[in-house]
C-alpha atoms as a PDB file:
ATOM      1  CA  UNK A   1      23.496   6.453  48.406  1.00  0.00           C
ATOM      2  CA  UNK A   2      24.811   2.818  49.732  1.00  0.00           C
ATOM      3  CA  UNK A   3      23.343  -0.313  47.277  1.00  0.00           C
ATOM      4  CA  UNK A   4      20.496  -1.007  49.493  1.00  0.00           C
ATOM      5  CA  UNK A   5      18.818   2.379  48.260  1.00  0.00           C
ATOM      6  CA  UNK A   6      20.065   2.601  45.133  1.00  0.00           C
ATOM      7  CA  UNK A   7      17.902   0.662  42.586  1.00  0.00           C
ATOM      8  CA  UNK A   8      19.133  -2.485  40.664  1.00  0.00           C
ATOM      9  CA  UNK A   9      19.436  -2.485  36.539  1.00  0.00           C
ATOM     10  CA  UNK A  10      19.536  -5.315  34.860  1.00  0.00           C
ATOM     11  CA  UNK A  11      21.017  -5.527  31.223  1.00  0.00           C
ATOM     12  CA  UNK A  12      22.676  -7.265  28.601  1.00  0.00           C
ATOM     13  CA  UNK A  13      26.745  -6.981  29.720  1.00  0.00           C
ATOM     14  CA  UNK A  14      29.049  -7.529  29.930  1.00  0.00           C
ATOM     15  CA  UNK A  15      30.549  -3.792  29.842  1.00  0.00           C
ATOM     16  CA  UNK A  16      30.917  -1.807  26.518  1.00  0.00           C
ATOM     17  CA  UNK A  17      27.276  -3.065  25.061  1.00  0.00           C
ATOM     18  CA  UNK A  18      24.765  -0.682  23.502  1.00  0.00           C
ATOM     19  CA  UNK A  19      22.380  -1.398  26.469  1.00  0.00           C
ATOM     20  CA  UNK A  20      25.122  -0.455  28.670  1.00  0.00           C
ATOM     21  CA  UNK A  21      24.477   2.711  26.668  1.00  0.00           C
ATOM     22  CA  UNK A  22      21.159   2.983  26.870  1.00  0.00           C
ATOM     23  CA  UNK A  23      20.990   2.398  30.860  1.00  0.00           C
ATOM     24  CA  UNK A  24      23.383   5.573  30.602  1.00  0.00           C
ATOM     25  CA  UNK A  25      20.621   7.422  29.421  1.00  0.00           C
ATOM     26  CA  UNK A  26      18.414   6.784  32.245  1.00  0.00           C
ATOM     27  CA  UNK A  27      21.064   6.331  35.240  1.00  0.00           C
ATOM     28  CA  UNK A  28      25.008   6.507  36.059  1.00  0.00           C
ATOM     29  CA  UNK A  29      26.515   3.552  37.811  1.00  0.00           C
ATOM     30  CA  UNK A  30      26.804   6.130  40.736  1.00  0.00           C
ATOM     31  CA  UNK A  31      22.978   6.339  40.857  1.00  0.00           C
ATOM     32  CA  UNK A  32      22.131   2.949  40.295  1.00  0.00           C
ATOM     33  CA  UNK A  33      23.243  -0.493  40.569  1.00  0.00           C
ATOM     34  CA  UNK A  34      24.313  -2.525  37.428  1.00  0.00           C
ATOM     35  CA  UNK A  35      23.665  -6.040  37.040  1.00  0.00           C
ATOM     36  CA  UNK A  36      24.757  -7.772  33.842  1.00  0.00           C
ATOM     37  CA  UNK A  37      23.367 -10.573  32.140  1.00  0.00           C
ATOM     38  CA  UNK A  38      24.203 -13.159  30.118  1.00  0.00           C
ATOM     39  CA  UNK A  39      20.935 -12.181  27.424  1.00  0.00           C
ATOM     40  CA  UNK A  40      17.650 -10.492  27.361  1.00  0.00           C
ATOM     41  CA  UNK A  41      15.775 -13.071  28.492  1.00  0.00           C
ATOM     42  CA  UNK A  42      17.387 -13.124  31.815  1.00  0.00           C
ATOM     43  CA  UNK A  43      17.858  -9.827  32.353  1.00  0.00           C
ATOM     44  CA  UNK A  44      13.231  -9.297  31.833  1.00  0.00           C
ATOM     45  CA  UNK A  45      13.426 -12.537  34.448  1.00  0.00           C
ATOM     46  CA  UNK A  46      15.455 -10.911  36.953  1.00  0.00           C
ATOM     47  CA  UNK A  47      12.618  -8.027  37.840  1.00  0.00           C
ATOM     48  CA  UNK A  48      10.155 -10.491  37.946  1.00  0.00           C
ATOM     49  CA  UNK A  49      12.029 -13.090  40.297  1.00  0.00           C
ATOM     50  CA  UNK A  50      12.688  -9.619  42.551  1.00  0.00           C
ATOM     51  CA  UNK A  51      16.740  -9.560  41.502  1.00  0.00           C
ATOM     52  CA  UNK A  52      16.680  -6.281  39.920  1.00  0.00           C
ATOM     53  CA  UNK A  53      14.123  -4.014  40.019  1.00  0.00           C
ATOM     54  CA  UNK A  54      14.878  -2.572  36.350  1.00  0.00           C
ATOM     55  CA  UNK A  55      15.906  -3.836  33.450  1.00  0.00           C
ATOM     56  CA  UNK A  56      16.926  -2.271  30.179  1.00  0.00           C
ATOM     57  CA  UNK A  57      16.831  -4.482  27.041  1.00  0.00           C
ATOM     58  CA  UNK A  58      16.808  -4.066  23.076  1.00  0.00           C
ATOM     59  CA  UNK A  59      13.094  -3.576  21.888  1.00  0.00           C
ATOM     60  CA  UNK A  60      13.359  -2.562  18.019  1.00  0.00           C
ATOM     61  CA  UNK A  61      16.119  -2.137  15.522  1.00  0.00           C
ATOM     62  CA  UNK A  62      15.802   0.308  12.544  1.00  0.00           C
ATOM     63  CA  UNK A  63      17.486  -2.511  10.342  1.00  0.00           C
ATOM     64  CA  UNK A  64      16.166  -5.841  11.717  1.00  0.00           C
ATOM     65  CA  UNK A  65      12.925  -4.827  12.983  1.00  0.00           C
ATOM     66  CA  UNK A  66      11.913  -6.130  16.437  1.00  0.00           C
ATOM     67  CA  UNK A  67      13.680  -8.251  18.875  1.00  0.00           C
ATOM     68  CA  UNK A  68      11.567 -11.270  19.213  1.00  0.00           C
ATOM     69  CA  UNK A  69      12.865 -12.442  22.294  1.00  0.00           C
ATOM     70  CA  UNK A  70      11.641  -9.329  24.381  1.00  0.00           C
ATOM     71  CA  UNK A  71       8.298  -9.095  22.258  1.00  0.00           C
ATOM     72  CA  UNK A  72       7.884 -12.852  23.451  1.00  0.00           C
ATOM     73  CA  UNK A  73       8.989 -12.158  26.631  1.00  0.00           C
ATOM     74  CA  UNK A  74       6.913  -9.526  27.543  1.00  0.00           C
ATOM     75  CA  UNK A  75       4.204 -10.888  25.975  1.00  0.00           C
ATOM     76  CA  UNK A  76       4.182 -14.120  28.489  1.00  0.00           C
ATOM     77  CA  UNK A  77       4.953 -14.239  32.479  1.00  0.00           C
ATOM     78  CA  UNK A  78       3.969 -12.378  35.652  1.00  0.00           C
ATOM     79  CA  UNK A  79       3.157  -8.576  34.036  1.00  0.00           C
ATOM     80  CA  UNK A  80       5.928  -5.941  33.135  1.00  0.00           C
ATOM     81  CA  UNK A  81       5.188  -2.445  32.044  1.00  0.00           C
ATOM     82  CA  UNK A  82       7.728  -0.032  30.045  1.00  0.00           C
ATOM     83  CA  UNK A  83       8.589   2.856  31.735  1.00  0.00           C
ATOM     84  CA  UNK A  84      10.235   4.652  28.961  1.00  0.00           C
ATOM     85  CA  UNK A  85      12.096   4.337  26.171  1.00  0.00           C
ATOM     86  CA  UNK A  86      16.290   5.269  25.200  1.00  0.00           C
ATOM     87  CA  UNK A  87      17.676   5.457  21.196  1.00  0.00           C
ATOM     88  CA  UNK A  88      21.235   4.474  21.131  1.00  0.00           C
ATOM     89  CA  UNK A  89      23.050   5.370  17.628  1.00  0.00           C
ATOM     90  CA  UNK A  90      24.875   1.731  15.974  1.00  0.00           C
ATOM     91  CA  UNK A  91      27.853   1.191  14.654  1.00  0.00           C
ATOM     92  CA  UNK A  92      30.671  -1.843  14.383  1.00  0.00           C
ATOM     93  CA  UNK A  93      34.223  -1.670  14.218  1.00  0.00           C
ATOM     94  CA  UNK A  94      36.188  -5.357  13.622  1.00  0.00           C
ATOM     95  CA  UNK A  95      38.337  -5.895  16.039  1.00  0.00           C
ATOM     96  CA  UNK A  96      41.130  -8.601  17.066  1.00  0.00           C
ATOM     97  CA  UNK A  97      43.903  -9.755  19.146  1.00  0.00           C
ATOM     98  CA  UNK A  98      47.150  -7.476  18.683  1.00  0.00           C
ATOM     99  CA  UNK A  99      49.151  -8.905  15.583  1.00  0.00           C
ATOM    100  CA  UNK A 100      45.879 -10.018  13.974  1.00  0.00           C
ATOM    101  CA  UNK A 101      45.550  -8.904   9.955  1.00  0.00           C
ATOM    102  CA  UNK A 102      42.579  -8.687   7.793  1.00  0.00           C
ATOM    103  CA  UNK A 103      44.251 -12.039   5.776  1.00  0.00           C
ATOM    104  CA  UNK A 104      44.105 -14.134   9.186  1.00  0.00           C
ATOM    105  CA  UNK A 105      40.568 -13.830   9.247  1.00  0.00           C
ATOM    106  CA  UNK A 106      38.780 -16.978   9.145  1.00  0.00           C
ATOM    107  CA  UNK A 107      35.918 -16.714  11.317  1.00  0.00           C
ATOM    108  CA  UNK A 108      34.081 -13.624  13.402  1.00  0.00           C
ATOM    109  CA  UNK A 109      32.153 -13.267  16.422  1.00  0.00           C
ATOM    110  CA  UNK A 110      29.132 -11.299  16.263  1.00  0.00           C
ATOM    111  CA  UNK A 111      25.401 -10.816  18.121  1.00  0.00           C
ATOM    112  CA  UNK A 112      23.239 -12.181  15.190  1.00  0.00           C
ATOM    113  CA  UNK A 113      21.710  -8.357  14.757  1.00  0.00           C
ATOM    114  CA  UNK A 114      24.967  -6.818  13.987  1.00  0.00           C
ATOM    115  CA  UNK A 115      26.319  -9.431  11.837  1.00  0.00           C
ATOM    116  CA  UNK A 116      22.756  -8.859  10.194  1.00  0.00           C
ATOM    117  CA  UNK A 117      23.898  -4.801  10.305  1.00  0.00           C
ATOM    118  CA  UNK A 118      27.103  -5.648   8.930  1.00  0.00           C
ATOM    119  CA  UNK A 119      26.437  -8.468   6.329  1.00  0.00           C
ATOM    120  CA  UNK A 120      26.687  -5.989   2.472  1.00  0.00           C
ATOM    121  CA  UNK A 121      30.274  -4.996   4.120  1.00  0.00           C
ATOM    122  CA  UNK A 122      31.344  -8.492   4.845  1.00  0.00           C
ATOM    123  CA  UNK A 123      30.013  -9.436   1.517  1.00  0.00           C
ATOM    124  CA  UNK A 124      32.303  -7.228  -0.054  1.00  0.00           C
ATOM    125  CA  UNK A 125      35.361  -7.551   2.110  1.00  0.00           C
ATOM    126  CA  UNK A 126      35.394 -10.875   4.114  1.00  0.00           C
ATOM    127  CA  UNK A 127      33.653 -12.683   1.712  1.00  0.00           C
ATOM    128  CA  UNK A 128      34.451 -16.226   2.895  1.00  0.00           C
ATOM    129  CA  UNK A 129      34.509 -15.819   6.423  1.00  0.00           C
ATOM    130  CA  UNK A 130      32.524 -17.696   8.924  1.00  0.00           C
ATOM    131  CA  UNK A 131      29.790 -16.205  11.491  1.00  0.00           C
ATOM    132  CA  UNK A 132      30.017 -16.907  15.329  1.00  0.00           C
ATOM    133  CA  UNK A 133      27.416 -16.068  16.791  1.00  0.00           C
ATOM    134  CA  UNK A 134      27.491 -13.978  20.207  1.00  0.00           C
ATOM    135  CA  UNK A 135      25.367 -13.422  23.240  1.00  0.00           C
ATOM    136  CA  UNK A 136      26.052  -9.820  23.680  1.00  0.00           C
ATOM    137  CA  UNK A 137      27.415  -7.699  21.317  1.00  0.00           C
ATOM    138  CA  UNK A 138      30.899  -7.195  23.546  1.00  0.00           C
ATOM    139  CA  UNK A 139      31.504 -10.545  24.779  1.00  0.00           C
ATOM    140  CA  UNK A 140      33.483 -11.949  22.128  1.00  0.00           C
ATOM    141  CA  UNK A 141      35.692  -9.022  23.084  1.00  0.00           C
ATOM    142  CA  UNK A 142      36.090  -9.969  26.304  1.00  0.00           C
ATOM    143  CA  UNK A 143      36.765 -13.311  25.490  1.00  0.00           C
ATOM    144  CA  UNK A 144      39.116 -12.121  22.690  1.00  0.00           C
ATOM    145  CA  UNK A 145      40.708 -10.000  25.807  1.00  0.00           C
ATOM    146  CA  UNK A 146      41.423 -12.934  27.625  1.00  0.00           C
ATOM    147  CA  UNK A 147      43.814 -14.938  27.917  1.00  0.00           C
ATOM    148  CA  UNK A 148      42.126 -18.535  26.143  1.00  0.00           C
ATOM    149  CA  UNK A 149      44.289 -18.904  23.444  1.00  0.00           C
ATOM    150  CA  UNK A 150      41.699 -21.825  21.866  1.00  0.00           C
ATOM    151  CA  UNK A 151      38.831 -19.285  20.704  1.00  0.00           C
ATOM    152  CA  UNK A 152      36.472 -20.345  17.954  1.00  0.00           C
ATOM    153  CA  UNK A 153      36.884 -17.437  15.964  1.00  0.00           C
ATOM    154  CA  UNK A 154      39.920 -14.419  14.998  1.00  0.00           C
ATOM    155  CA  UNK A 155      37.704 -11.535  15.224  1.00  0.00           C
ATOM    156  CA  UNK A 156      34.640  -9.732  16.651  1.00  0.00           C
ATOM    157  CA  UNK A 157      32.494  -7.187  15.572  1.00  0.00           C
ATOM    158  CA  UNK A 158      32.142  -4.629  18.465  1.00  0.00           C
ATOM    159  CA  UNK A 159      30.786  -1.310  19.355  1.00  0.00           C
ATOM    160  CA  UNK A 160      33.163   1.523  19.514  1.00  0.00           C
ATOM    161  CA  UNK A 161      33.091   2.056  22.934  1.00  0.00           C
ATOM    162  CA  UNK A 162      34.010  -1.732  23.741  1.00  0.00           C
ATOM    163  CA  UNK A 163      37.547  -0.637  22.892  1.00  0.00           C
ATOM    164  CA  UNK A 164      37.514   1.110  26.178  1.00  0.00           C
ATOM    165  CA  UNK A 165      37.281  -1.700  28.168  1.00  0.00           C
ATOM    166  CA  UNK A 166      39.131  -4.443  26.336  1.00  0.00           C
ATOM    167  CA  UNK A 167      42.761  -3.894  24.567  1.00  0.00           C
ATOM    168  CA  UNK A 168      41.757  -5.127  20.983  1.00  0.00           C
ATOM    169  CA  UNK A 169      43.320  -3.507  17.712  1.00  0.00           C
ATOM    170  CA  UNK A 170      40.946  -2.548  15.707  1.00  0.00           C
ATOM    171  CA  UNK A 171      41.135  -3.084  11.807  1.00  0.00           C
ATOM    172  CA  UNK A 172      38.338  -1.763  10.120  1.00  0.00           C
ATOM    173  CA  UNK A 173      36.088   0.947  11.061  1.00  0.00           C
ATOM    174  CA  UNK A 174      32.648   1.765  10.194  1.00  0.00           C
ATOM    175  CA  UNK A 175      31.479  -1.620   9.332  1.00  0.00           C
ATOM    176  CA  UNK A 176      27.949  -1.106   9.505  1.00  0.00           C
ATOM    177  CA  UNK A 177      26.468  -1.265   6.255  1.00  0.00           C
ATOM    178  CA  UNK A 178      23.942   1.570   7.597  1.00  0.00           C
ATOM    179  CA  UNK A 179      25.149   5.448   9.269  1.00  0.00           C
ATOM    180  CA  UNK A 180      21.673   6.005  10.925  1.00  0.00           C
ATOM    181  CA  UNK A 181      21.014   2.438  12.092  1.00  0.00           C
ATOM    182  CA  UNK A 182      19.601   3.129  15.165  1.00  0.00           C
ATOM    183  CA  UNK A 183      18.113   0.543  17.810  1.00  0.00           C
ATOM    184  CA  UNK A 184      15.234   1.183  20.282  1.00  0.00           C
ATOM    185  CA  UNK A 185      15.592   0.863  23.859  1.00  0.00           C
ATOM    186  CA  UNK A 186      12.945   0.067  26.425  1.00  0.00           C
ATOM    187  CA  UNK A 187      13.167   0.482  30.508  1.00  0.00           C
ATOM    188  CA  UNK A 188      10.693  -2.374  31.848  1.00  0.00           C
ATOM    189  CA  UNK A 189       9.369  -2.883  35.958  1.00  0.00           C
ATOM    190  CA  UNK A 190       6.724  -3.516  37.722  1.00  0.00           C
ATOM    191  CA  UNK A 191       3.076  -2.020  37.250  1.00  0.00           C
ATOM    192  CA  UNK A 192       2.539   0.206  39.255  1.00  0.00           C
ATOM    193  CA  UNK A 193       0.417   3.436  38.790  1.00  0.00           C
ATOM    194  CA  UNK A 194       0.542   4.797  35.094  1.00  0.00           C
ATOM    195  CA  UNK A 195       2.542   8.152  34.943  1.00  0.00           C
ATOM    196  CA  UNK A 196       0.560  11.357  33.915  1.00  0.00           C
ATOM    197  CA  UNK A 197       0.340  11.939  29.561  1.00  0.00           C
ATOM    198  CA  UNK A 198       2.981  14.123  28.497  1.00  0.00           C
ATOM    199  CA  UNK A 199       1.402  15.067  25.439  1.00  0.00           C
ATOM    200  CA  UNK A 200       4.260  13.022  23.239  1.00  0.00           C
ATOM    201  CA  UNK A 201       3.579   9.202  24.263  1.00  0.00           C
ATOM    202  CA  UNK A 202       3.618   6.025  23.256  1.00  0.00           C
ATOM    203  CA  UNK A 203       1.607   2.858  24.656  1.00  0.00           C
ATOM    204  CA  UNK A 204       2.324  -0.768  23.826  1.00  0.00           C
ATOM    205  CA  UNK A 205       0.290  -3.827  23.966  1.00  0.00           C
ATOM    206  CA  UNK A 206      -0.131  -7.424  22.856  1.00  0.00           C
ATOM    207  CA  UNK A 207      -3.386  -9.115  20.990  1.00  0.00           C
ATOM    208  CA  UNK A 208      -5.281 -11.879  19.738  1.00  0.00           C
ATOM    209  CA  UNK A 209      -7.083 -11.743  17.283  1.00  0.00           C
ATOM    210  CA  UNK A 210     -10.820 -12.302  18.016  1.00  0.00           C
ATOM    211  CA  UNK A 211     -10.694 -15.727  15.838  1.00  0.00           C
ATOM    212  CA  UNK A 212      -9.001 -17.189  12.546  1.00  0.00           C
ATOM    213  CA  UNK A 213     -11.308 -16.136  10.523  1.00  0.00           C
ATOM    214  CA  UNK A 214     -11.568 -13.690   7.384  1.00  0.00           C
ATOM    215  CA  UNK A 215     -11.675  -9.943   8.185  1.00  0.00           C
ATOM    216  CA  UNK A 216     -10.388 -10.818  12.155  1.00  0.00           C
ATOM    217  CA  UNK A 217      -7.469  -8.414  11.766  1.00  0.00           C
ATOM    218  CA  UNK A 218      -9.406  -5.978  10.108  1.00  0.00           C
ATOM    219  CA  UNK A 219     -11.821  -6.180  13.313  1.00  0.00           C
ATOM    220  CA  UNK A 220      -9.229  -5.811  15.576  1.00  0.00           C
ATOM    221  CA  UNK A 221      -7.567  -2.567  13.612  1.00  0.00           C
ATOM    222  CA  UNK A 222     -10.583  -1.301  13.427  1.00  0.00           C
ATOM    223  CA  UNK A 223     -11.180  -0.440  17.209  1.00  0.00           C
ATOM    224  CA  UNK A 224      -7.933   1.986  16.827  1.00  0.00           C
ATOM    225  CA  UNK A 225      -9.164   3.613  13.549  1.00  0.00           C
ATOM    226  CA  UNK A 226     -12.790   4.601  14.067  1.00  0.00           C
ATOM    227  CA  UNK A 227     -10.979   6.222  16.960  1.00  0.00           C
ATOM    228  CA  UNK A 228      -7.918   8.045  15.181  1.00  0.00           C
ATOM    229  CA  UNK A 229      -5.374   5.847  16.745  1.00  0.00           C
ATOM    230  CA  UNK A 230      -1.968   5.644  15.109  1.00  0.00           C
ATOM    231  CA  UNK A 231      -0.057   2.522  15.434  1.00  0.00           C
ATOM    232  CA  UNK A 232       3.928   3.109  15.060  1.00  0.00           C
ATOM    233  CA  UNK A 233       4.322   0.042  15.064  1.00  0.00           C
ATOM    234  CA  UNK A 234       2.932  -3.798  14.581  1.00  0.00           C
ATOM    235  CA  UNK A 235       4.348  -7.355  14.205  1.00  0.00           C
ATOM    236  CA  UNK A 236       2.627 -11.113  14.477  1.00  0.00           C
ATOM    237  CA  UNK A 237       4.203 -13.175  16.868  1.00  0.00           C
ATOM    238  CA  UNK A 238       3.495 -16.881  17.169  1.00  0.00           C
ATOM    239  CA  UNK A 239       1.388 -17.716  20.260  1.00  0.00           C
ATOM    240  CA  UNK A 240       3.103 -21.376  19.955  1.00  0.00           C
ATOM    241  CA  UNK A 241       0.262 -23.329  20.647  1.00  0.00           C
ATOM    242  CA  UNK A 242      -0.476 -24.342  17.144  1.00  0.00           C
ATOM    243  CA  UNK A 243       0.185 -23.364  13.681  1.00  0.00           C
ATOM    244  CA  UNK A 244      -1.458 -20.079  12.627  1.00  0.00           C
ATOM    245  CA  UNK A 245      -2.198 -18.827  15.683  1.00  0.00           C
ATOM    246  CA  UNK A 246      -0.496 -15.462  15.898  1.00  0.00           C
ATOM    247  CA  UNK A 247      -0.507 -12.053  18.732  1.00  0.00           C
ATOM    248  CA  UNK A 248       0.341  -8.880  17.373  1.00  0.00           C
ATOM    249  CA  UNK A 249       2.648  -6.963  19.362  1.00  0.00           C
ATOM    250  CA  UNK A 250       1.484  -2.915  18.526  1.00  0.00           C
ATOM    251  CA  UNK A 251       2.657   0.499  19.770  1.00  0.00           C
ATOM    252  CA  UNK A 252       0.646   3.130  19.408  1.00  0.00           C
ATOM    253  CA  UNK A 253       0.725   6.856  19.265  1.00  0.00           C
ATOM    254  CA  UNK A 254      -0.695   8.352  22.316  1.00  0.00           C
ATOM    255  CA  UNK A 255      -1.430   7.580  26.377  1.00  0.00           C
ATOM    256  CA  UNK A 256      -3.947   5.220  28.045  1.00  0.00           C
ATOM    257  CA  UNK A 257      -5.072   8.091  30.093  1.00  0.00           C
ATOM    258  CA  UNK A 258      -6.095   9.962  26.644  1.00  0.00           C
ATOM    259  CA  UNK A 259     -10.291   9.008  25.764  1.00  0.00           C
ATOM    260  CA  UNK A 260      -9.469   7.907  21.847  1.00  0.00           C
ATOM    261  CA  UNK A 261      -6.568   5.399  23.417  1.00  0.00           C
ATOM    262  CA  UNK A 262      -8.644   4.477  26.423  1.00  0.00           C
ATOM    263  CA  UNK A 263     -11.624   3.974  24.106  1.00  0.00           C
ATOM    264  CA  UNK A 264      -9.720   1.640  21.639  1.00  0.00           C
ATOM    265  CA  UNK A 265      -8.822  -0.192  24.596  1.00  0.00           C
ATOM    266  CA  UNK A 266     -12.525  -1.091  25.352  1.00  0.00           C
ATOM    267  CA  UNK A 267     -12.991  -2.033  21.651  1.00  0.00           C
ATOM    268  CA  UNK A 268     -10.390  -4.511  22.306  1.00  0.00           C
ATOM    269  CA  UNK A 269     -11.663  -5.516  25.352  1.00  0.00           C
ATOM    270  CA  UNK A 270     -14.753  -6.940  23.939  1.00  0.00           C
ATOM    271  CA  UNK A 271     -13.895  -8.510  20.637  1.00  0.00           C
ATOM    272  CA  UNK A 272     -10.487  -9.814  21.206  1.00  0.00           C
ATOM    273  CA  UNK A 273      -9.843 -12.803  23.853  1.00  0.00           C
ATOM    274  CA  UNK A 274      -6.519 -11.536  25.254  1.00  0.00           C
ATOM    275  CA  UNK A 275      -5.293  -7.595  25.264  1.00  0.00           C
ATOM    276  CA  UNK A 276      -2.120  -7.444  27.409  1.00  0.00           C
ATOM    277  CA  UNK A 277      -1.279  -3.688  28.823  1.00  0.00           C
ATOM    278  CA  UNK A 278       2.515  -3.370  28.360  1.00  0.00           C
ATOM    279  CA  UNK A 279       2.588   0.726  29.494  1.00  0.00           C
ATOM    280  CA  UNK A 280       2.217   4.072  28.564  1.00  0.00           C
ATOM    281  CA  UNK A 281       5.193   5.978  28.329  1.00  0.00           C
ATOM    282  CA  UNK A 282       6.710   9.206  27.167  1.00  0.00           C
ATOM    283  CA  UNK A 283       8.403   8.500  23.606  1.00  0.00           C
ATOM    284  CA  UNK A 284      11.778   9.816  21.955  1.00  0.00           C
ATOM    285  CA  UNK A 285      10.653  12.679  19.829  1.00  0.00           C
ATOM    286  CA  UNK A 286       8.259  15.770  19.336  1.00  0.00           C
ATOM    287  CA  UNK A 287       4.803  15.403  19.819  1.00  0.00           C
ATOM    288  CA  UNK A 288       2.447  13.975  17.951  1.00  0.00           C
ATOM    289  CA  UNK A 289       1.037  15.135  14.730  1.00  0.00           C
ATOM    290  CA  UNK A 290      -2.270  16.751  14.886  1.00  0.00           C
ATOM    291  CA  UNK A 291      -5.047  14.921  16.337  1.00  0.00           C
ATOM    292  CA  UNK A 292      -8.303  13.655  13.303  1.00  0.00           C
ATOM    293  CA  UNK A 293     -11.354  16.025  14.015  1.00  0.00           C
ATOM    294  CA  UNK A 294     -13.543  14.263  16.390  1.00  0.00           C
ATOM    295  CA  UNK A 295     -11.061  12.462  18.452  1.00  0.00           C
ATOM    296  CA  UNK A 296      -9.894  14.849  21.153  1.00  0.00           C
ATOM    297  CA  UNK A 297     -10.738  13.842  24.663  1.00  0.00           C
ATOM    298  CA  UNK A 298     -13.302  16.956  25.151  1.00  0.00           C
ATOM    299  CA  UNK A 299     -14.890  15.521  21.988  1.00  0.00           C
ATOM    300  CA  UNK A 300     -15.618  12.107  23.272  1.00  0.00           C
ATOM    301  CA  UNK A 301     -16.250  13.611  26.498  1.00  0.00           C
ATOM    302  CA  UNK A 302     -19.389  15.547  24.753  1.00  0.00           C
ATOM    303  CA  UNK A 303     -20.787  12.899  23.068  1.00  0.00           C
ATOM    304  CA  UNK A 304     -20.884  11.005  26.272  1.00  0.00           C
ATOM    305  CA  UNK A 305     -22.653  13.776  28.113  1.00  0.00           C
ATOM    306  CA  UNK A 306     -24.715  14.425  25.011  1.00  0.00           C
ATOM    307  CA  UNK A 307     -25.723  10.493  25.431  1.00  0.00           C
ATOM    308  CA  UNK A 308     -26.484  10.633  29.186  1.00  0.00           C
ATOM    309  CA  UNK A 309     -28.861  13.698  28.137  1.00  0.00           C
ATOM    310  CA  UNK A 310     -30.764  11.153  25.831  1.00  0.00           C
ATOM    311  CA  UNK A 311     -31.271   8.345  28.372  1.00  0.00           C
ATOM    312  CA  UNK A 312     -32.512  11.567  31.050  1.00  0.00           C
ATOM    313  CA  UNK A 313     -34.539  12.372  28.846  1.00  0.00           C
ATOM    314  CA  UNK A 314     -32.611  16.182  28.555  1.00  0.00           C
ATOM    315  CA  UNK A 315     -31.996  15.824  24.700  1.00  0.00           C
ATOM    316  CA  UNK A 316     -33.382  14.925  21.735  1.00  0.00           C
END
């Protein structure tokens, strides 16, 4: 295919980055087109100026929890959905110009969520070093590649496959202070028409709450209990227009197409003043657990009939 057909990916570059990985996942640089950028930010602000028509960013970490600036980024702005969503193993190796040793070390580049990954081991080994923070998790490699021989730091803490694309020497390995850290990918576009259940989904959304008052959250959880939704996930955001105002950014287990999910949704609707629809997707994973007695579509579908049949007078 020539670039005009192929579709355009934005994501946090430059090469060598764990998004770079995750894009992988969903398309090869044969297949589609890759546009780095500089952060996250830009690369959810390129679809909606019409400069890529994907982007791929860093949604969730399984050691610093969610990545604020895509919750508040999605959150805000013309609408995005997410398509689906990539898991991309983490890990950190320290790496530095050729001659470089471990006692030369007086300050290291990181992305603040893997210096965050890596902080126990630099506790213990690089005790009274000093933390530069990165945009991207490989571009203190490039720079460290380059030729500037004026950097603001000795070292960087990379992933693995960086070393592929920049000639750094690597002296330590493994610097993560987790194995399974794992971080949570997202595809975002356009809406467009919501893709069939697959019987193992997730659907995100943002809310607030119906007022500031006592038993407001518990009013706004309830509309996914009563209906035997599972959240996998919730954080408070700051809406930013005054103190203690907060959204709650959720995922939850299951479609919009499904009757419990699409029901919660109308629960939503009515008590809270803002419910932002950020897709249904297929998740990473099995299926989900056994459905609560009572809230399979074909039982909300009878109770509906069985209410129609009231108001016709065909039941009592």
């Amino acid at each position: 295919m020539t670039d005009d057909q192929r579709l355009r990916y934005a994501y946090l570059g430059p090469a060598g980055t764990f998004t770079e990985a995750a894009l992988r996942q969903v398309v090869s640089p044969e297949e589609g087109v890759y546009l780095p950028q500089v952060d996250v930010v830009s690369a959810i602000e390129a679809v909606r100026s019409g400069e890529a028509d994907r982007a791929v960013v860093a949604i969730e970490n399984s050691v610093e929890g969610g990545v604020t600036a895509v919750l508040d980024t999605l959150a805000t702005g013309a609408p995005l959905v997410i398509l689906r969503e990539m898991l991309v193993p983490v890990s950190f190796v320290l790496a530095a110009r050729p001659g470089t040793t471990m006692a030369d070390l007086r300050r290291i580049s990181a992305h603040p969520h893997a210096w965050a990954q890596c902080r126990r081991w630099l506790r213990t080994h690089l005790p009274d070093v000093a933390h530069v923070p990165a945009t991207s998790n490989t571009a203190p490699a490039a720079l460290l590649a380059g030729t500037d021989e004026r950097l603001a730091f000795d070292a960087a803490l990379i992933p693995p496959p960086a070393l592929e694309h920049y000639p750094l020497e690597v002296l330590a390995d493994d610097v993560a202070d987790s194995s399974r850290a794992v971080t949570r990918f997202v595809l975002v576009g356009p809406p467009g028409q919501v893709p069939e259940p697959t019987g193992a989904d997730k659907t995100t959304l943002v809310v607030h709450l119906p007022s500031n008052k006592a038993g407001a959250l518990l009013e706004m959880l309830e509309q996914f209990s009563t209906r035997g939704v599972n959240l996998s996930r919730i954080e408070s955001r700051p809406i930013g227009d005054a103190l203690g105002r907060y959204s709650f950014s959720i995922d939850v287990e299951g479609h919009i197409a499904e009757e419990r999910v699409a029901e919660a949704f109308m629960g939503l609707h009515r008590v809270c003043p803002h419910v932002r629809y950020l897709g249904s997707y297929p998740r990473v994973g099995e299926a989900h657990d056994g459905l609560r007695p009572g809230t399979f579509d074909a039982d909300f579908h009878a109770a509906r009939a069985w209410v129609e049949a009231l108001r016709e007078g065909r039941a009592t």
